[in-house]
C-alpha atoms as a PDB file:
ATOM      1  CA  UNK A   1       0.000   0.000   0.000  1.00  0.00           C
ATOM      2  CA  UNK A   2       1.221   3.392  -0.764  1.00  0.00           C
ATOM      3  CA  UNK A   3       0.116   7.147  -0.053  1.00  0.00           C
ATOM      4  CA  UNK A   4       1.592   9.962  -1.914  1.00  0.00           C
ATOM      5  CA  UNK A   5       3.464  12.667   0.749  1.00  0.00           C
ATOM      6  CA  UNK A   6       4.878  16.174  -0.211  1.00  0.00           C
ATOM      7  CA  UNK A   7       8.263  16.462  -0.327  1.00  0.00           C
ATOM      8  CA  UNK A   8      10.390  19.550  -1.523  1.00  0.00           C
ATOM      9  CA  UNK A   9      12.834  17.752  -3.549  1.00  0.00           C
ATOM     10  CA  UNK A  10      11.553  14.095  -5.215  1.00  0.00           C
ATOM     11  CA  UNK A  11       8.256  12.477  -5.573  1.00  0.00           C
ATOM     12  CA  UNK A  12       7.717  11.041  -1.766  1.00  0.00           C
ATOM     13  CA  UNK A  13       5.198   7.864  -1.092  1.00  0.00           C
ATOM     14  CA  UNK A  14       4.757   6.255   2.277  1.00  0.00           C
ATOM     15  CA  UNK A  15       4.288   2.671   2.073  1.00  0.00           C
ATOM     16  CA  UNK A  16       3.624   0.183   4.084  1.00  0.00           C
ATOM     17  CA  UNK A  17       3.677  -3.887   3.598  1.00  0.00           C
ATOM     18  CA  UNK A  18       3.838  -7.050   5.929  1.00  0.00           C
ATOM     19  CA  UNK A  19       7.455  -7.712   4.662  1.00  0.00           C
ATOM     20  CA  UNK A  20      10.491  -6.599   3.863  1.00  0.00           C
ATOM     21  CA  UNK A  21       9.904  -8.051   0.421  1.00  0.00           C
ATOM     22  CA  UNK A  22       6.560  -6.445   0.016  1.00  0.00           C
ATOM     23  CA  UNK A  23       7.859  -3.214   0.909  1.00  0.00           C
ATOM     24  CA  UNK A  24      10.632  -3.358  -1.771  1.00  0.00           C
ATOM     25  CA  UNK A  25       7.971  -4.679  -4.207  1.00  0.00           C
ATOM     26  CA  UNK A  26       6.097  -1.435  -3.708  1.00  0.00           C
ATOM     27  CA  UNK A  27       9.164   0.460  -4.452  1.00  0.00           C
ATOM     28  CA  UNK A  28       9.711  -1.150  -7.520  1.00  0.00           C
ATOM     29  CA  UNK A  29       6.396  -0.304  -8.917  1.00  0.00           C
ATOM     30  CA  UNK A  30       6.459   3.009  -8.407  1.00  0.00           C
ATOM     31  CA  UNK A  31       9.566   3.677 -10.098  1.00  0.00           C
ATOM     32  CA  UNK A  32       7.872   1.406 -12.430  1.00  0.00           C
ATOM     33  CA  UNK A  33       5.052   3.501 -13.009  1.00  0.00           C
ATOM     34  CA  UNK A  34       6.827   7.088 -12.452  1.00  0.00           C
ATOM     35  CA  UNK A  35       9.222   6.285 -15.261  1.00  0.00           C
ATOM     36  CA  UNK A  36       6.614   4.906 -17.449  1.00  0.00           C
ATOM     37  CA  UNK A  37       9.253   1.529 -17.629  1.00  0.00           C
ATOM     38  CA  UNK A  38       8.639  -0.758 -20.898  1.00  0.00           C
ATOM     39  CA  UNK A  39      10.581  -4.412 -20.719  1.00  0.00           C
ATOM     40  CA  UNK A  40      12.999  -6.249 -22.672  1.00  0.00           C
ATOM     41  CA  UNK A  41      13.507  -9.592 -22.269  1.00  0.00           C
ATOM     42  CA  UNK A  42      17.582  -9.274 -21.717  1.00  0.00           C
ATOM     43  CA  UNK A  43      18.058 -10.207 -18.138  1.00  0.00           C
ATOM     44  CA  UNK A  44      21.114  -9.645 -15.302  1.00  0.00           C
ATOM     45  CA  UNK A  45      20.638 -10.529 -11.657  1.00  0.00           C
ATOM     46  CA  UNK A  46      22.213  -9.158  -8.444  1.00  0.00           C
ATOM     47  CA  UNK A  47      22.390  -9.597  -4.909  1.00  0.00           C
ATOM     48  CA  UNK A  48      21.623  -7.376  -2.013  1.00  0.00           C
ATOM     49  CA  UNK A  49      22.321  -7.971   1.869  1.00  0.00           C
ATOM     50  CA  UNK A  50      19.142  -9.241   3.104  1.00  0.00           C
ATOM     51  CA  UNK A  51      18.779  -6.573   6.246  1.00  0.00           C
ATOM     52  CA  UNK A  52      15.541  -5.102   7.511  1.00  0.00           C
ATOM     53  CA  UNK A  53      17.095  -1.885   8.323  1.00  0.00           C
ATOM     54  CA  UNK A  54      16.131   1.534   6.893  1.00  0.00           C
ATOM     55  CA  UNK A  55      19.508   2.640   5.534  1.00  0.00           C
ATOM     56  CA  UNK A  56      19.630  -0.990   3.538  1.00  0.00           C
ATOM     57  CA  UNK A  57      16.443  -0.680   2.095  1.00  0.00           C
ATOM     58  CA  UNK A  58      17.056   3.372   0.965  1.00  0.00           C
ATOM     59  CA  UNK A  59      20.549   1.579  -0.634  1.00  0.00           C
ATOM     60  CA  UNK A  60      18.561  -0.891  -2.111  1.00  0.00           C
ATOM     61  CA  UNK A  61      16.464   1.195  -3.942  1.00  0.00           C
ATOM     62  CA  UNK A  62      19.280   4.088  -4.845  1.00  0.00           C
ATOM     63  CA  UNK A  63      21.017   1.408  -6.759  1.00  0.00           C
ATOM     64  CA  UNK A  64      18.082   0.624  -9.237  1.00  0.00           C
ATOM     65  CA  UNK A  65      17.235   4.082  -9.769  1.00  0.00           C
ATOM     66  CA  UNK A  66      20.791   4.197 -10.668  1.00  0.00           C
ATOM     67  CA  UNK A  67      20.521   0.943 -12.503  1.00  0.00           C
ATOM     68  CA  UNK A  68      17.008   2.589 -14.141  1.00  0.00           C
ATOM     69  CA  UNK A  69      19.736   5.278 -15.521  1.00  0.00           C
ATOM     70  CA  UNK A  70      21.930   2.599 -17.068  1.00  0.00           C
ATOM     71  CA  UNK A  71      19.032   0.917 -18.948  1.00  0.00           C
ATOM     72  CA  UNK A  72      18.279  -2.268 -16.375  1.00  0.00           C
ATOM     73  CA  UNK A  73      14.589  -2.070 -13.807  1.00  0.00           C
ATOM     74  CA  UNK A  74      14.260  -4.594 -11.450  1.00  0.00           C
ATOM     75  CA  UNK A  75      12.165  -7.069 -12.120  1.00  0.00           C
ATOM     76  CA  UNK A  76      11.656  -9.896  -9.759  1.00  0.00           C
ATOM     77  CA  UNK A  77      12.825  -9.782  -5.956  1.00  0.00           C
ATOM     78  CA  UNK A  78      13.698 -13.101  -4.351  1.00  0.00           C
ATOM     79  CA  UNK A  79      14.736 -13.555  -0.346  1.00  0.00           C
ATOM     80  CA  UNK A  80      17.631 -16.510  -0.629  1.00  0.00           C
ATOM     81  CA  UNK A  81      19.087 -17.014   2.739  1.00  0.00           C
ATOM     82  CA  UNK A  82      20.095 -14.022   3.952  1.00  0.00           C
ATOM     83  CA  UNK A  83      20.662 -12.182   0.331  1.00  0.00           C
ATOM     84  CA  UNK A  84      17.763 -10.478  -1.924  1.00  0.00           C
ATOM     85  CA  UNK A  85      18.394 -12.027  -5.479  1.00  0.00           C
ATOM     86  CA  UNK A  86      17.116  -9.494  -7.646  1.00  0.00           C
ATOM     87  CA  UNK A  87      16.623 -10.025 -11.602  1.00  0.00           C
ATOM     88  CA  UNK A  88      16.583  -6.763 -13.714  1.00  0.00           C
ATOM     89  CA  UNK A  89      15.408  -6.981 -17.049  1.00  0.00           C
ATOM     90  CA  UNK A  90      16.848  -4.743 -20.272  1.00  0.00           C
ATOM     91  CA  UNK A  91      14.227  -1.374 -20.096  1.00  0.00           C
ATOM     92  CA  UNK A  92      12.989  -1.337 -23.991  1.00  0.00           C
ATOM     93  CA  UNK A  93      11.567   2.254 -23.349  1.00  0.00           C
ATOM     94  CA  UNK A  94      10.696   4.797 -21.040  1.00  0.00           C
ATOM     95  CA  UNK A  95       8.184   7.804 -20.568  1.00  0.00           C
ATOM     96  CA  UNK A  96      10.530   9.673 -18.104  1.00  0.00           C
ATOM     97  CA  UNK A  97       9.429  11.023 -14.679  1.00  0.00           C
ATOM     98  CA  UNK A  98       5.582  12.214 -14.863  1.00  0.00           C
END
């Protein structure tokens, strides 16, 4: 669940989720939706430390919108022990911020 919240600088959402997965996944589609994100099929995985901590989860998310920039979204978020696999997939095209 999310809820849109003014903020001087970005877009801002609160969201909310019953896990740390979840939460993530509700991050993803908003940058999904804010950058108007078309997929490839291409894909590339990586792995993230699997911490429920606030600073993790803003790190987490500041590397795809930096991976968004390069031409890669993430695409499917999997807990494996105590690492986040996640797969990105190739961005075909993109509407840009709305």
């Amino acid at each position: 669940m999310r809820k849109p919240i003014e903020h001087t600088a970005d877009i801002a959402y609160e969201i909310s989720g019953n896990s740390y997965e979840e939460l993530l996944e509700e991050a993803r589609n908003i940058l999904f939706e804010e950058e108007g994100i078309v997929l490839d099929n291409e894909e590339k995985e990586k792995t993230y430390p699997l911490e429920e901590m606030e600073d993790v989860f803003f790190d987490t998310v500041n590397d795809w919108i930096l991976e968004i920039s390069k031409g890669w979204a993430p695409w499917r978020i999997k807990r494996e022990g105590n690492e986040l696999k996640v797969t990105f997939r190739k961005i075909r095209k993109k509407r840009g911020p709305k």
